[in-house]
Every structure is written in structure tokens, then in C-alpha cells.
Protein backbone atom coordinates (compact mmCIF):
# COMPACT_ATOMS: atom_id res chain seq x y z
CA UNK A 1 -17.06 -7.57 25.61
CA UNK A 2 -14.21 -7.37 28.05
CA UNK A 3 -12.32 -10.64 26.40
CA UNK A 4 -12.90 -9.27 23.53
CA UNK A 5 -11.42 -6.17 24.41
CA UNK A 6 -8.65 -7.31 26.24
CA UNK A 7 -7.45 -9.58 23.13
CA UNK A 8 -7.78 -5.89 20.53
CA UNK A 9 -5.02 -4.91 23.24
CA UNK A 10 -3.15 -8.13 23.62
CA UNK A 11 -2.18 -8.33 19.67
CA UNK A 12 -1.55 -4.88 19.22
CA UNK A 13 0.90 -5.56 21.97
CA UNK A 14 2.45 -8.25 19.91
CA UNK A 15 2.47 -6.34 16.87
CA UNK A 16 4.62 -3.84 18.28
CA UNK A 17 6.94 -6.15 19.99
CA UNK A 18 6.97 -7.97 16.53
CA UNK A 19 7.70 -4.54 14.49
CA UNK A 20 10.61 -3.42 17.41
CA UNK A 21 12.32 -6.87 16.64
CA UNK A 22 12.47 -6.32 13.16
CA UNK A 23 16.53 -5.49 12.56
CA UNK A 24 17.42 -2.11 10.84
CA UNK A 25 18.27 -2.97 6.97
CA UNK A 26 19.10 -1.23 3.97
CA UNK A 27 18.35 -1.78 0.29
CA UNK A 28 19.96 -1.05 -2.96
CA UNK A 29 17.54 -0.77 -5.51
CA UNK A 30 18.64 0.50 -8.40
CA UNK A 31 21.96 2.19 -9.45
CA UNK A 32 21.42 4.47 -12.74
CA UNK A 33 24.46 6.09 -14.64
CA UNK A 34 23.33 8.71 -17.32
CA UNK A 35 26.25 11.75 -18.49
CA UNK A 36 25.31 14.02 -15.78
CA UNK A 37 24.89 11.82 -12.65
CA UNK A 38 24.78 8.68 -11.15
CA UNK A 39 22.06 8.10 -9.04
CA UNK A 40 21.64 5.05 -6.09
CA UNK A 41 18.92 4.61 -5.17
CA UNK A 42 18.17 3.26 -1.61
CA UNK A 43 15.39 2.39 0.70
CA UNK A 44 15.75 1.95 4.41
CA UNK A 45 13.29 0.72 7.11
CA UNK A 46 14.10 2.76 10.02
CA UNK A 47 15.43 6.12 10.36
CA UNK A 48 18.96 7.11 10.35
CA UNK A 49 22.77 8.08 9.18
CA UNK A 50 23.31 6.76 5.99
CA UNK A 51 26.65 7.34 4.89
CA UNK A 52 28.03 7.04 0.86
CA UNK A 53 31.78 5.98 0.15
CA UNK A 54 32.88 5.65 -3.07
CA UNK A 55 36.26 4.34 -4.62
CA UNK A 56 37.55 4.51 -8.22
CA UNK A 57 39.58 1.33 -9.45
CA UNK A 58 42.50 1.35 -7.43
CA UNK A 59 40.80 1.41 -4.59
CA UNK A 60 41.39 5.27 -3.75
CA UNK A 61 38.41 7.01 -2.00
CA UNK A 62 37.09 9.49 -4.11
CA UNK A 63 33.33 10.65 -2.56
CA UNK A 64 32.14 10.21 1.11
CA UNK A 65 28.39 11.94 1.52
CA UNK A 66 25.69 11.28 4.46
CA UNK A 67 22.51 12.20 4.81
CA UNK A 68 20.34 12.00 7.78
CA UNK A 69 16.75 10.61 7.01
CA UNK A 70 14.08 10.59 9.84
CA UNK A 71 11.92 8.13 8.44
CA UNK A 72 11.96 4.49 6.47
CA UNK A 73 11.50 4.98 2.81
CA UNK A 74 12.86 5.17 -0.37
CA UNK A 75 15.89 7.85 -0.92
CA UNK A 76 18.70 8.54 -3.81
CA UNK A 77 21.76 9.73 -3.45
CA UNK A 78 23.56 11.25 -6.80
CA UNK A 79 26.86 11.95 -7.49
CA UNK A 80 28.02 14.32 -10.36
CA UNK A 81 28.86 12.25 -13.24
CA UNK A 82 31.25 15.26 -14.56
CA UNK A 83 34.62 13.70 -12.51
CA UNK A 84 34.01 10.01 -13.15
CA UNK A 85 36.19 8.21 -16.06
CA UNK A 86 34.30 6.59 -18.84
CA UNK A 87 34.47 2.44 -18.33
CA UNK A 88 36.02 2.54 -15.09
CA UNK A 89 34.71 0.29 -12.02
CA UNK A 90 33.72 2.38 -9.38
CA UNK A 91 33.02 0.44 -6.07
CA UNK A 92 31.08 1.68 -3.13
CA UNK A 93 29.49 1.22 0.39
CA UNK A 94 26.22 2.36 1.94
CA UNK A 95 26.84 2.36 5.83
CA UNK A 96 23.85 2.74 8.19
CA UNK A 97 22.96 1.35 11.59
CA UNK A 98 26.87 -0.11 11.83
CA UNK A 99 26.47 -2.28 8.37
CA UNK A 100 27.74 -1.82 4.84
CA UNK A 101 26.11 -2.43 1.81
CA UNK A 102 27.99 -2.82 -0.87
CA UNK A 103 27.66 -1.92 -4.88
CA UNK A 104 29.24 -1.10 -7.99
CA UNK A 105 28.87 0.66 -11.58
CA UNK A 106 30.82 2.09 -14.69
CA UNK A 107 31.23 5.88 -15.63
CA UNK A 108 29.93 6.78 -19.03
């Protein structure tokens, strides 16, 4: 009873040692552009600052918005679609935990 005991404790020792070296990460999953917003979606594994920068074709920063989530999961950030030029590239960046993650789409 006791070894078996003692090895219930020993893995869920490892299994937290394993989950605490997993690295922080972001994911783009899905950028949708309809007439009244464009919506990225996102899902991140830890907590934390994420942080949306968005530039038009020249290169010229045009939207900067963060949000502070508390848990991992699956989040969206939209941006009115109402300023955006039909056809143009727009280019942005997802920053969290010190890394960007980068994307792009065209107004409609």
C-alpha cells in the first residue's frame, strides 16, 4: 500500500514539473473579415497581457488594444471594420509573454 502510494505522489509530482516546463505560446486560429468587424481569434495556454497592433499598408500603426486574460483558452479580439479600406493588406502582431505572433488580412 505504501509503494503504491508513494508512486500516486511521485507522478503527480512529475506531471506538474512536466506542465510548469511547458513554454507560454499563443495561437492564431482564425482571422474572419465580414462589413462590420474583423475578428482574430486567439487561444493562449497560460494567462496573461496580450497585446493587438495593427498596421495598414504602409506600414503606419493604426490600432494597438490589450486585454488581460486570467486563464488559457480561446479569446477574439475585433476591430471595427467601419475605418478599414476595402482590398488593402493590413498586417498585425499579437504580443504576449515577450513574443509576437504575427498575421494578416484584407478589408472588405
Amino acid at each position: 500500500m505504501r509503494v503504491f502510494l508513494l508512486s500516486i505522489i511521485l507522478s503527480f509530482g512529475i506531471v506538474q514539473l512536466n506542465a510548469q516546463d511547458i513554454p507560454p505560446r499563443l495561437y492564431i486560429n482564425q482571422t474572419n473579415v465580414s462589413s462590420d468587424s474583423v475578428r482574430i481569434n486567439y487561444e493562449i495556454n497560460y494567462g496573461g497581457y496580450v497585446e493587438l497592433h495593427l498596421f495598414d499598408e504602409d506600414g503606419k500603426k493604426i490600432w494597438i488594444n490589450g486585454n488581460v486574460k486570467r486563464r488559457l483558452g480561446q479569446y477574439v479580439f475585433r476591430i471595427p471594420s467601419r475605418p478599414l479600406k476595402a482590398d488593402m493588406r493590413y498586417t498585425f502582431f499579437l504580443k504576449y509573454k515577450g513574443e509576437e505572433y504575427h498575421g494578416s488580412f484584407y478589408g472588405i
